[in-house]
PDB file of N, CA and C in Angstrom:
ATOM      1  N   UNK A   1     -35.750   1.207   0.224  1.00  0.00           N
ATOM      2  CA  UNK A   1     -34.470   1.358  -0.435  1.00  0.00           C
ATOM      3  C   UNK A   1     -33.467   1.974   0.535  1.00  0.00           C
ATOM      4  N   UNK A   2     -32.028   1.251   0.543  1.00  0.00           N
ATOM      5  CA  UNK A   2     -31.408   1.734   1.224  1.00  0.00           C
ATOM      6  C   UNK A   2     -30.238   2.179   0.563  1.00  0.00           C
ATOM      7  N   UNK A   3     -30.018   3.582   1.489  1.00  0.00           N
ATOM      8  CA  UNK A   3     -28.866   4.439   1.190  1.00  0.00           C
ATOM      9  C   UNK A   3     -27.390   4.440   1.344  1.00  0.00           C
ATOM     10  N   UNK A   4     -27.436   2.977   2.344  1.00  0.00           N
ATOM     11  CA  UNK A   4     -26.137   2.881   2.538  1.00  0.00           C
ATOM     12  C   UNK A   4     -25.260   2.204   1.784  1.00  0.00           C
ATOM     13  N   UNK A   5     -23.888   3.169   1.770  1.00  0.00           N
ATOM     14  CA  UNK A   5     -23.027   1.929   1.083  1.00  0.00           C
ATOM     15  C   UNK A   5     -22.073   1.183   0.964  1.00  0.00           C
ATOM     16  N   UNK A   6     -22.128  -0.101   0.964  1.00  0.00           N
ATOM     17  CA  UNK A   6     -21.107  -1.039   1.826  1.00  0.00           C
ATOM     18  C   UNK A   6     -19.820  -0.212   1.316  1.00  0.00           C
ATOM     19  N   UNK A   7     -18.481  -0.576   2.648  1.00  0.00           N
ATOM     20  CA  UNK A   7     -17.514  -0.412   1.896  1.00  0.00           C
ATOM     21  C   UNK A   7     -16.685  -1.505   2.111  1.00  0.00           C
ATOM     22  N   UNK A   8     -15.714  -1.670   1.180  1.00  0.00           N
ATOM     23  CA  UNK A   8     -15.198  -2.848   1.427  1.00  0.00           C
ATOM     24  C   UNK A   8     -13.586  -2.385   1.520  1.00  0.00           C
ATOM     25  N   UNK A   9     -12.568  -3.412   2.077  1.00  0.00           N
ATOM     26  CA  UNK A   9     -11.717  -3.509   2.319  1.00  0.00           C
ATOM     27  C   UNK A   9     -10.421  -3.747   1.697  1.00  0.00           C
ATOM     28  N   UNK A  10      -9.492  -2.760   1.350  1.00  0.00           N
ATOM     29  CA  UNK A  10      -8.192  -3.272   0.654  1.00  0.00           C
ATOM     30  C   UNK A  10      -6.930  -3.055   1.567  1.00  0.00           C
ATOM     31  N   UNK A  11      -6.124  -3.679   0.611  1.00  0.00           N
ATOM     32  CA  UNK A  11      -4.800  -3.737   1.681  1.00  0.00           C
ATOM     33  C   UNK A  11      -3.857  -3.212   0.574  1.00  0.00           C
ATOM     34  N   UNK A  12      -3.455  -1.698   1.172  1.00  0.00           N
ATOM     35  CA  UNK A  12      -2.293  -1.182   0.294  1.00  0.00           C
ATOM     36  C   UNK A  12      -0.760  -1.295   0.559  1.00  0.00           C
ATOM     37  N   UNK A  13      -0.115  -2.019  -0.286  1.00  0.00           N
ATOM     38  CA  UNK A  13       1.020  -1.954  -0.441  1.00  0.00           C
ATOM     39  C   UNK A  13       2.217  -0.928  -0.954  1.00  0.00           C
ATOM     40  N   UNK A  14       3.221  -0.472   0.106  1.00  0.00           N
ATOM     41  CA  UNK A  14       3.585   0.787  -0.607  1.00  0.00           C
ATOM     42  C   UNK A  14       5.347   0.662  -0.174  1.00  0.00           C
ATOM     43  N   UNK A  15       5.994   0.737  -1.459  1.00  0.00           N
ATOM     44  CA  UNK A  15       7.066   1.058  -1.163  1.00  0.00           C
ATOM     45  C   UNK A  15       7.786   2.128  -1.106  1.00  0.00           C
ATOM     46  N   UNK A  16       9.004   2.016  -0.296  1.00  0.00           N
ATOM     47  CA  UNK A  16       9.548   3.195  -0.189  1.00  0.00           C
ATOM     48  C   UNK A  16      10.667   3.560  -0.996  1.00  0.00           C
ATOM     49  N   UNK A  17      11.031   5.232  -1.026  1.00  0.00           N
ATOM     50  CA  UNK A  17      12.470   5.099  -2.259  1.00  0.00           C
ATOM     51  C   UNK A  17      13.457   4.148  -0.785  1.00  0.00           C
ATOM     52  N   UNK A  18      14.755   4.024  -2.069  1.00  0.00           N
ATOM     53  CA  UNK A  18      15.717   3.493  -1.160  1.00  0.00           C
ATOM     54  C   UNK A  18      16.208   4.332  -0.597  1.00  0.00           C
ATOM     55  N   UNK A  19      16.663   5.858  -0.576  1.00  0.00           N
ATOM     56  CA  UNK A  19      17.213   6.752  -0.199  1.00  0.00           C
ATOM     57  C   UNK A  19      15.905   7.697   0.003  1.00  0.00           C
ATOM     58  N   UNK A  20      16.058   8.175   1.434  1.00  0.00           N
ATOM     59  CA  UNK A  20      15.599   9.326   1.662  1.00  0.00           C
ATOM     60  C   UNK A  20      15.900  10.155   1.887  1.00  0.00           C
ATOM     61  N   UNK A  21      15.380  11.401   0.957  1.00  0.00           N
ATOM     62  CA  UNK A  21      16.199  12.433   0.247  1.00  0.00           C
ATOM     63  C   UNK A  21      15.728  13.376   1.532  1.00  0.00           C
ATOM     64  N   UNK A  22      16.782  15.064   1.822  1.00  0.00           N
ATOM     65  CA  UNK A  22      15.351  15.765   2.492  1.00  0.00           C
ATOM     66  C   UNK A  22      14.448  16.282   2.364  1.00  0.00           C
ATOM     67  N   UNK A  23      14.090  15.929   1.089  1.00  0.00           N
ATOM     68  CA  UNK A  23      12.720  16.538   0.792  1.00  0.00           C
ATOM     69  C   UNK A  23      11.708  15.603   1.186  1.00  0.00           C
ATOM     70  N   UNK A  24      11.672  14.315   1.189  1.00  0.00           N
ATOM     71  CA  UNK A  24      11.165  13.586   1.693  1.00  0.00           C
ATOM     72  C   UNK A  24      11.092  13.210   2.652  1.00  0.00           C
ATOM     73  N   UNK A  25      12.033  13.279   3.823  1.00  0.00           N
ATOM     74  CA  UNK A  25      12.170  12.787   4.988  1.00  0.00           C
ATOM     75  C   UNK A  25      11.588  14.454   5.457  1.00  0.00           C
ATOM     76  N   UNK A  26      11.431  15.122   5.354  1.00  0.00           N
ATOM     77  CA  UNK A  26      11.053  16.110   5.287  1.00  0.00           C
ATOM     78  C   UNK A  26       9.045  16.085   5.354  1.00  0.00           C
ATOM     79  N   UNK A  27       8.326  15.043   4.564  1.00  0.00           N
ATOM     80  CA  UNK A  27       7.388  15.112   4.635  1.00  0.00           C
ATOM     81  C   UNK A  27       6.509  14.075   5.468  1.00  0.00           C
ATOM     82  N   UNK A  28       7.719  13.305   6.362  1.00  0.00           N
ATOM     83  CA  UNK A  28       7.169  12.137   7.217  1.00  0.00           C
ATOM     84  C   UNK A  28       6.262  12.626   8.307  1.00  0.00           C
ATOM     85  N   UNK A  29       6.369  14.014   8.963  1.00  0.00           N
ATOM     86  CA  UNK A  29       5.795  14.141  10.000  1.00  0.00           C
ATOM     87  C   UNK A  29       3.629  14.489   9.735  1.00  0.00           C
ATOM     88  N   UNK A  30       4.245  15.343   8.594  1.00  0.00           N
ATOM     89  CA  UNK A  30       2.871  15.663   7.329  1.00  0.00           C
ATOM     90  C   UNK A  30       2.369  14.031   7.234  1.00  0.00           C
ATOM     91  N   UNK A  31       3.092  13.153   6.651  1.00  0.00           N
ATOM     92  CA  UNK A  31       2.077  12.117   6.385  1.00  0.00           C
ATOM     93  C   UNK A  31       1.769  11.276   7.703  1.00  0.00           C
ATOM     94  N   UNK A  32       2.407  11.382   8.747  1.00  0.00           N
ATOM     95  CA  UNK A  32       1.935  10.934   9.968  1.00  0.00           C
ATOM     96  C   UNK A  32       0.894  11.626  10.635  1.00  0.00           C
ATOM     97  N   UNK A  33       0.669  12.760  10.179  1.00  0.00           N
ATOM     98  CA  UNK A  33      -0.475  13.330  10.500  1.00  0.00           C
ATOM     99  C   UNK A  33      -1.610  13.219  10.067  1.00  0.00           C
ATOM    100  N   UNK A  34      -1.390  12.909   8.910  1.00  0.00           N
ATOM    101  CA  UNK A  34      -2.445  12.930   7.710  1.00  0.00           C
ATOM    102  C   UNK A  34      -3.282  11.086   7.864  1.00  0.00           C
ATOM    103  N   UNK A  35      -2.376  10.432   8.278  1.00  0.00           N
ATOM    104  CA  UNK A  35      -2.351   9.014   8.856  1.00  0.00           C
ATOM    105  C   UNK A  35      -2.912   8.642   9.834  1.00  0.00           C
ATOM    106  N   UNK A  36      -3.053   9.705  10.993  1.00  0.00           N
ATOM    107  CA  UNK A  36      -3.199   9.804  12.433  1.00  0.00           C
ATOM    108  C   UNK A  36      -4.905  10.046  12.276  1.00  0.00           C
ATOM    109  N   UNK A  37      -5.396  11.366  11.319  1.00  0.00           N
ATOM    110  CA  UNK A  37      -6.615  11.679  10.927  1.00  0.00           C
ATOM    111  C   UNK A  37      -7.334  10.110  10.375  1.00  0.00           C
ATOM    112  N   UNK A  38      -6.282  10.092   9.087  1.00  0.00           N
ATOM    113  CA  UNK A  38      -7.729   8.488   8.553  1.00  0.00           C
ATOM    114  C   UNK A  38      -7.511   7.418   9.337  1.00  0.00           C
ATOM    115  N   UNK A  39      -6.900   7.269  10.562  1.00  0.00           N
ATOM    116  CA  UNK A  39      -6.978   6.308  11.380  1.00  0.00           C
ATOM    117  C   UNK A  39      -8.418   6.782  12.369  1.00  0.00           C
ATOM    118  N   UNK A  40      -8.395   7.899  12.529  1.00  0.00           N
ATOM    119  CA  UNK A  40      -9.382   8.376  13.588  1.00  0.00           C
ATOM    120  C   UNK A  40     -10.892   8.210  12.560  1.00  0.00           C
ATOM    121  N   UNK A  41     -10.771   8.854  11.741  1.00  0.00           N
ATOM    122  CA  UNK A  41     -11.714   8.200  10.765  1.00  0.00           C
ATOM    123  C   UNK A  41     -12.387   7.154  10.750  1.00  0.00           C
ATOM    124  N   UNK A  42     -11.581   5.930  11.091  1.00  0.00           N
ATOM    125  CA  UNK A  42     -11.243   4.900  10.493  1.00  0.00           C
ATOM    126  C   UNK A  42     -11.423   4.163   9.606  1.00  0.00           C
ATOM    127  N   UNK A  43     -11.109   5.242   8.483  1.00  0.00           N
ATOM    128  CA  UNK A  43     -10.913   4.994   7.201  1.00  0.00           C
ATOM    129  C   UNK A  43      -9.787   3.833   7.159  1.00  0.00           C
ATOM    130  N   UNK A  44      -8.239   4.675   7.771  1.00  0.00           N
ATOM    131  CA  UNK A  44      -7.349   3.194   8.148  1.00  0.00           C
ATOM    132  C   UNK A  44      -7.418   2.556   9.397  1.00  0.00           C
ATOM    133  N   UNK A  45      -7.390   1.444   8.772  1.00  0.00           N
ATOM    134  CA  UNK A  45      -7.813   0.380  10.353  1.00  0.00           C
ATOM    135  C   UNK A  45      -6.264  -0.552  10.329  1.00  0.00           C
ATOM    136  N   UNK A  46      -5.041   0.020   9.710  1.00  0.00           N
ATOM    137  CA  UNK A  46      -4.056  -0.814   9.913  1.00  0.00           C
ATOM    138  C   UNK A  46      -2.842   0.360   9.526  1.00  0.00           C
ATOM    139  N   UNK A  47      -1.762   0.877   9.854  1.00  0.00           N
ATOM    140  CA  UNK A  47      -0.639   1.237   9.270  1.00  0.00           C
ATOM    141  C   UNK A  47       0.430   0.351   9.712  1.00  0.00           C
ATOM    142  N   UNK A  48       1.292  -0.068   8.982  1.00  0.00           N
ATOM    143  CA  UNK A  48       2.524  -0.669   9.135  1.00  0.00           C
ATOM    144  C   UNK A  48       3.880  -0.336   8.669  1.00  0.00           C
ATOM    145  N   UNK A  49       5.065  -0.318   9.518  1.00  0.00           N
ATOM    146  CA  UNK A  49       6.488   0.208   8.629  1.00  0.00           C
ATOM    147  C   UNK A  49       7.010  -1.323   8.974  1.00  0.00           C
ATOM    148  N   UNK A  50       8.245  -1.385   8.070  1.00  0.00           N
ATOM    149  CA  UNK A  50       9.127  -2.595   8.388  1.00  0.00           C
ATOM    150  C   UNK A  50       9.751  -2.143   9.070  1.00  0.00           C
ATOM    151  N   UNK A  51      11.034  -3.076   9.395  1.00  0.00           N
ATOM    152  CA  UNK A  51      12.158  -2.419  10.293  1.00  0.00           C
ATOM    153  C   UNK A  51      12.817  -1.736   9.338  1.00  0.00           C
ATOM    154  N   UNK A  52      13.429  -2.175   8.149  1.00  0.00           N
ATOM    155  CA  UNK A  52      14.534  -1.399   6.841  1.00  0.00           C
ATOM    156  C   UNK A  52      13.730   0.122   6.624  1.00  0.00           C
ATOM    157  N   UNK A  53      12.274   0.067   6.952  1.00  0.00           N
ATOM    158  CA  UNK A  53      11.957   1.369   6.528  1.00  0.00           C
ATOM    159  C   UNK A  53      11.948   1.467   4.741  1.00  0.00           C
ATOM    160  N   UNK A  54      11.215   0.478   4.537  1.00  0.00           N
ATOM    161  CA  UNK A  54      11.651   0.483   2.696  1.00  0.00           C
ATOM    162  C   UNK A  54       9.972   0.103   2.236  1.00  0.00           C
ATOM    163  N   UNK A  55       9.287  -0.626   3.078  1.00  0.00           N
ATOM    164  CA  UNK A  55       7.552  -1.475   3.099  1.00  0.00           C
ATOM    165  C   UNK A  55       7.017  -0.645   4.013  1.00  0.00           C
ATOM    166  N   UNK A  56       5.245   0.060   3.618  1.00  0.00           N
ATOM    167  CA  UNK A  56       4.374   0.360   4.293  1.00  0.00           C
ATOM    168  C   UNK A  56       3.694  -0.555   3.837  1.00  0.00           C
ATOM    169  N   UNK A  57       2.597  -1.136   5.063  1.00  0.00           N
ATOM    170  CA  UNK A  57       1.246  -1.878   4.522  1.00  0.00           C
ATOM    171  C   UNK A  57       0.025  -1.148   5.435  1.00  0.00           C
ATOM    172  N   UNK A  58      -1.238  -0.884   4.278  1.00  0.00           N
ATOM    173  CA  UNK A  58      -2.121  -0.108   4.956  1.00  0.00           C
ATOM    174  C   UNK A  58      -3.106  -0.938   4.240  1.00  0.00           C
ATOM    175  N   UNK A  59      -4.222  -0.838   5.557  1.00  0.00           N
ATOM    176  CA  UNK A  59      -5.282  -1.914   5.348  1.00  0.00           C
ATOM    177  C   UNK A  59      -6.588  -0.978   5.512  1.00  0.00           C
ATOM    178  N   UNK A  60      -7.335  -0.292   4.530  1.00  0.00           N
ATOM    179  CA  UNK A  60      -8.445   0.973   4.845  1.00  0.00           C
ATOM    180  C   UNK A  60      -9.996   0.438   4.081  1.00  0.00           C
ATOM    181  N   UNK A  61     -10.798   1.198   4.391  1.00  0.00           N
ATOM    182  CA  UNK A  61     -11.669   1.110   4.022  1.00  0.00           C
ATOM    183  C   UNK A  61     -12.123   1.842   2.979  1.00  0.00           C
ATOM    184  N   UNK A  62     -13.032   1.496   2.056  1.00  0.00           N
ATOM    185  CA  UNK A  62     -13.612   2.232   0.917  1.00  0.00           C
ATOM    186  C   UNK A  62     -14.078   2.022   0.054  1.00  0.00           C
ATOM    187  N   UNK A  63     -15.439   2.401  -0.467  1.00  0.00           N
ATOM    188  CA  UNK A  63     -16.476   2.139  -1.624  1.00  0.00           C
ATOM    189  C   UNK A  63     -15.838   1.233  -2.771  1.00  0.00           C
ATOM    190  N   UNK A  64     -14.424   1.732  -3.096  1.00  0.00           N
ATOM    191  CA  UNK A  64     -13.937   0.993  -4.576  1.00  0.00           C
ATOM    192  C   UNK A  64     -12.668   1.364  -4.623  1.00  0.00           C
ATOM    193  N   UNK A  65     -12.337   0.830  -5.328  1.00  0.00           N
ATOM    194  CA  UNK A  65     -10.003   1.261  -5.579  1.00  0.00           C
ATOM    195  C   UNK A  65      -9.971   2.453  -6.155  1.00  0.00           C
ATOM    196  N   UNK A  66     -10.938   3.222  -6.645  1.00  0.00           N
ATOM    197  CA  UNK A  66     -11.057   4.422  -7.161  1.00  0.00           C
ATOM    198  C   UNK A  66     -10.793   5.596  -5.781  1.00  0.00           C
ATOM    199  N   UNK A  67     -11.611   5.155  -5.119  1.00  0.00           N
ATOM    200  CA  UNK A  67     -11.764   5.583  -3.802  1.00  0.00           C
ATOM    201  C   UNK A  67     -10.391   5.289  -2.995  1.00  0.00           C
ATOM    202  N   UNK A  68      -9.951   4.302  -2.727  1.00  0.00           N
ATOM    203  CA  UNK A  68      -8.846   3.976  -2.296  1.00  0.00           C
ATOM    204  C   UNK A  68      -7.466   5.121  -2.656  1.00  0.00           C
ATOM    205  N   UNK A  69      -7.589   4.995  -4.183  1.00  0.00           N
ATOM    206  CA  UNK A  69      -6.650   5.766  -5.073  1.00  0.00           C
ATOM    207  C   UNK A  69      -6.612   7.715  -4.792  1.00  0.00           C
ATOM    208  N   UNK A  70      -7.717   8.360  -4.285  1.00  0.00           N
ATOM    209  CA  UNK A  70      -8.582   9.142  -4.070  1.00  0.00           C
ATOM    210  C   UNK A  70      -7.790   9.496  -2.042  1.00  0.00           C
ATOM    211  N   UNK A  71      -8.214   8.502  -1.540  1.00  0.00           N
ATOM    212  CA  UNK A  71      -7.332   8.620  -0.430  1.00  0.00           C
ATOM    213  C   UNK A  71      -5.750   8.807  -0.441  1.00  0.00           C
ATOM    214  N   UNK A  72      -5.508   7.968  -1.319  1.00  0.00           N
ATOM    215  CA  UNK A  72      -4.128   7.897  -1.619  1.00  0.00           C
ATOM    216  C   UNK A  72      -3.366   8.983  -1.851  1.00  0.00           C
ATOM    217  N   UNK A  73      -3.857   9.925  -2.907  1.00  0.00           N
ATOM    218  CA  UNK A  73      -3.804  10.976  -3.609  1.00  0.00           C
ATOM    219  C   UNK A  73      -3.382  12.138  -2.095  1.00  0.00           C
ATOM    220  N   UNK A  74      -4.032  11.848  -0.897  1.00  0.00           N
ATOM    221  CA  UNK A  74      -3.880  13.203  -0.165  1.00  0.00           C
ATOM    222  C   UNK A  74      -2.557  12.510   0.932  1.00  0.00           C
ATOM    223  N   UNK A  75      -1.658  11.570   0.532  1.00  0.00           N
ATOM    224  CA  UNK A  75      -0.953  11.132   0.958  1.00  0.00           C
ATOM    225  C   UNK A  75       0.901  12.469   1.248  1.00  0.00           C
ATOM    226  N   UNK A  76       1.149  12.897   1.577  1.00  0.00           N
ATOM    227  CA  UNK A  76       1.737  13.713   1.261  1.00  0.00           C
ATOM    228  C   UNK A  76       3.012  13.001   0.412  1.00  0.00           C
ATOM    229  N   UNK A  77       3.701  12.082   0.793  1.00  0.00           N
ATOM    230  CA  UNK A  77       4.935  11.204   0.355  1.00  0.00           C
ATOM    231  C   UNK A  77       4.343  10.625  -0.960  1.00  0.00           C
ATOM    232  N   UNK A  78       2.944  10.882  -1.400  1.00  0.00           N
ATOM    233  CA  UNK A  78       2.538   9.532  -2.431  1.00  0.00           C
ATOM    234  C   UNK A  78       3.423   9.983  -3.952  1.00  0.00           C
ATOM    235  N   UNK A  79       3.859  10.629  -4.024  1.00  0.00           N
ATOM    236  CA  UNK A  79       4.536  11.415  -5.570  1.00  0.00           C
ATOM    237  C   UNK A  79       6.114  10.579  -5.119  1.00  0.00           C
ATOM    238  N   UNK A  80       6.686   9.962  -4.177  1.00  0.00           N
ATOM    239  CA  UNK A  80       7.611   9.245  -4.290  1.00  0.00           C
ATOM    240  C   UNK A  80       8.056   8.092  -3.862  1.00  0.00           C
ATOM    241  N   UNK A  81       6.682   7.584  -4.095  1.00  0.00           N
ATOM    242  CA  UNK A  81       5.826   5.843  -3.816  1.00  0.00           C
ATOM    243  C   UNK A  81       5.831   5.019  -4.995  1.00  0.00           C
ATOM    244  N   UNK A  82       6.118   3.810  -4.434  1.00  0.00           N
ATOM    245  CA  UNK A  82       5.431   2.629  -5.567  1.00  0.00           C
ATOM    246  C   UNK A  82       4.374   2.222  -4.715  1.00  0.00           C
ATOM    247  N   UNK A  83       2.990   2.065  -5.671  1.00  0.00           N
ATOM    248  CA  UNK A  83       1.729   1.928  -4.574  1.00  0.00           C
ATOM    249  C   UNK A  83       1.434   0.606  -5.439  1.00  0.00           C
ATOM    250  N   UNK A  84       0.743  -0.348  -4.643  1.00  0.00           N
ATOM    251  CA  UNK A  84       0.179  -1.765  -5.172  1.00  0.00           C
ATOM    252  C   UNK A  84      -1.315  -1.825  -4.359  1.00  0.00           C
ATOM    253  N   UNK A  85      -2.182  -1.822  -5.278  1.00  0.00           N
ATOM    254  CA  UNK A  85      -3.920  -1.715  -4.310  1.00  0.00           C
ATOM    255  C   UNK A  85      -4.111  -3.479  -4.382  1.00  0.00           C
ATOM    256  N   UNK A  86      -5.094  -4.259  -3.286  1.00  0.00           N
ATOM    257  CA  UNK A  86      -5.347  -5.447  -3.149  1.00  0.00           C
ATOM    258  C   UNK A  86      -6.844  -5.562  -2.670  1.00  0.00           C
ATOM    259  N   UNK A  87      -8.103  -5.468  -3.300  1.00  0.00           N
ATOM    260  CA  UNK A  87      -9.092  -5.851  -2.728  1.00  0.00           C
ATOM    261  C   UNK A  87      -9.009  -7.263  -2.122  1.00  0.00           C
ATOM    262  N   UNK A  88      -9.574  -7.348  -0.619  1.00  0.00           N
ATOM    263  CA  UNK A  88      -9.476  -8.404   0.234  1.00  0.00           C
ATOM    264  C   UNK A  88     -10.835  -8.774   0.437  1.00  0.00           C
ATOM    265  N   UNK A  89     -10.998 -10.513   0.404  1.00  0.00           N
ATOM    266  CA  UNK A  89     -11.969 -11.007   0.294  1.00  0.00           C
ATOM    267  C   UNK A  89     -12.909 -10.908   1.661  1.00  0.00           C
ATOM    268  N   UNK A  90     -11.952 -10.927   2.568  1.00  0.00           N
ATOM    269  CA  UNK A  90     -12.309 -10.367   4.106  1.00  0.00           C
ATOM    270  C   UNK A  90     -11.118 -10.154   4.894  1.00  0.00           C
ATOM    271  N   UNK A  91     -11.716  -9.492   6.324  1.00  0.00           N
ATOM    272  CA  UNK A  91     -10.148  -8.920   7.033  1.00  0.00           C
ATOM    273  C   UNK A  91     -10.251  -8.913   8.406  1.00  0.00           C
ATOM    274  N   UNK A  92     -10.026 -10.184   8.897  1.00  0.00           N
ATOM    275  CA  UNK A  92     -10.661 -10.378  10.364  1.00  0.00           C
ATOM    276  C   UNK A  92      -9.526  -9.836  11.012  1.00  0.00           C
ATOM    277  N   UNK A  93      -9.978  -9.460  12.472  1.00  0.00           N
ATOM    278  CA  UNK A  93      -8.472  -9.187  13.291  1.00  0.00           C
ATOM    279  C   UNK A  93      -9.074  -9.179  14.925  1.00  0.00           C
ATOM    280  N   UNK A  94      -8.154  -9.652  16.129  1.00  0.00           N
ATOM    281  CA  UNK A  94      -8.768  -9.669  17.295  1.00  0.00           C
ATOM    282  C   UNK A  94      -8.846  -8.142  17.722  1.00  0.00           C
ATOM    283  N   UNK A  95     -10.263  -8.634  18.397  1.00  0.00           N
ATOM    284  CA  UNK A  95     -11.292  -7.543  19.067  1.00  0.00           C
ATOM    285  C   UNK A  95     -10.267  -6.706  20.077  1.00  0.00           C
ATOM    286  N   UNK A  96     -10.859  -5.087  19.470  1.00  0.00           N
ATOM    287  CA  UNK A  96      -9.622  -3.962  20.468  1.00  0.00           C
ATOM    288  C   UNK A  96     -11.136  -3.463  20.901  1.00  0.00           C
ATOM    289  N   UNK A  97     -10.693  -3.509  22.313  1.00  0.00           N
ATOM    290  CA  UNK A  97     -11.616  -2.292  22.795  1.00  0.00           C
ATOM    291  C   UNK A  97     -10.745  -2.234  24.372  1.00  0.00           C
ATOM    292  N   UNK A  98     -12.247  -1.831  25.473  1.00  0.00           N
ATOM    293  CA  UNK A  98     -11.302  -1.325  26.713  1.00  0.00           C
ATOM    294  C   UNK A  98     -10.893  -2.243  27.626  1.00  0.00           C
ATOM    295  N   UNK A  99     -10.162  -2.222  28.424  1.00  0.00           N
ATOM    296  CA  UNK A  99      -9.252  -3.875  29.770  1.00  0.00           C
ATOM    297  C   UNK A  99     -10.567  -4.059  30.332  1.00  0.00           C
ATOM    298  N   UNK A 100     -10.659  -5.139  30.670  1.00  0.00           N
ATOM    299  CA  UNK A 100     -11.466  -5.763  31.361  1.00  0.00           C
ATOM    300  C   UNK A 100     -11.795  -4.941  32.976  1.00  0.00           C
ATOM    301  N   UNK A 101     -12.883  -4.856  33.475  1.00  0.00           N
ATOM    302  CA  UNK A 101     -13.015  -3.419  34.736  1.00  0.00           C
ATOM    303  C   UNK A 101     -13.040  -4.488  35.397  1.00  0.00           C
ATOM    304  N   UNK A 102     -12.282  -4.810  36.315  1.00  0.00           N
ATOM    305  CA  UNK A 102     -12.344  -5.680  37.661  1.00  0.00           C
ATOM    306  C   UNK A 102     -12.772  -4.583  38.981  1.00  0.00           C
ATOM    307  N   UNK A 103     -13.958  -4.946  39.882  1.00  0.00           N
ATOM    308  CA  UNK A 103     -14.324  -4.347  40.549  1.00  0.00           C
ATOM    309  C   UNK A 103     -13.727  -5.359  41.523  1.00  0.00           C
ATOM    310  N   UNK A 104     -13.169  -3.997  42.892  1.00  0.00           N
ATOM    311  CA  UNK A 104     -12.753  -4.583  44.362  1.00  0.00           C
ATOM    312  C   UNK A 104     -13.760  -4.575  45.147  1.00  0.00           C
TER     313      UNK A 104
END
C-alpha cells in the first residue's frame, strides 16, 4: 500500500480590483513574497500578470480544489480578488533546466 498522494493540477484564475487602492497596492510586495515561497515549493509552477494589471493566472499543484482554496486563503491580496479554480486534464510545458555545458 502506498502512501503517496497524487496531486493534480489546476489553473487559477484571478482578477484584479480595477482600482488599486493603498491598501492594496500596499500588499503587492507581501504577496510576491508569499508567491516567490510556493514557487520554490513548487507548489506554483506558473505565475502570470497581464500588461493592464487587471488578470493573474496561476497554474499550482494540489491534492483537490479544497486544497487549492487552502493555498489561496494565505494569499495576502485574496480578500480583494475574484478567484475562478479550473481542474486541468493535464499541463505540459517545455523542459527548464540548466544551458547546455559545452566543453573547450
Amino acid at each position: 500500500m502506498s502512501f503517496f498522494q497524487p496531486l493534480n493540477t489546476f489553473q487559477v484564475h484571478i482578477t484584479l480590483p480595477d482600482v488599486f487602492t493603498r491598501r492594496f497596492a500596499a500588499l503587492i510586495p507581501q504577496q510576491r513574497e508569499r508567491v516567490n515561497q510556493l514557487l520554490e515549493e513548487r507548489t506554483i509552477l506558473n505565475y502570470a500578470l497581464d500588461m493592464e494589471r487587471s488578470q493573474l493566472w496561476v497554474t499550482m499543484q494540489a491534492k483537490d480544489q479544497e486544497t487549492v482554496m487552502d493555498i489561496l486563503a494565505t494569499f495576502p491580496i485574496i480578500k480583494d480578488v475574484k478567484v475562478e479554480i479550473f481542474e486541468l486534464a493535464f499541463f505540459d510545458s517545455a523542459p527548464m533546466g540548466l544551458p547546455e555545458l559545452i566543453m573547450n
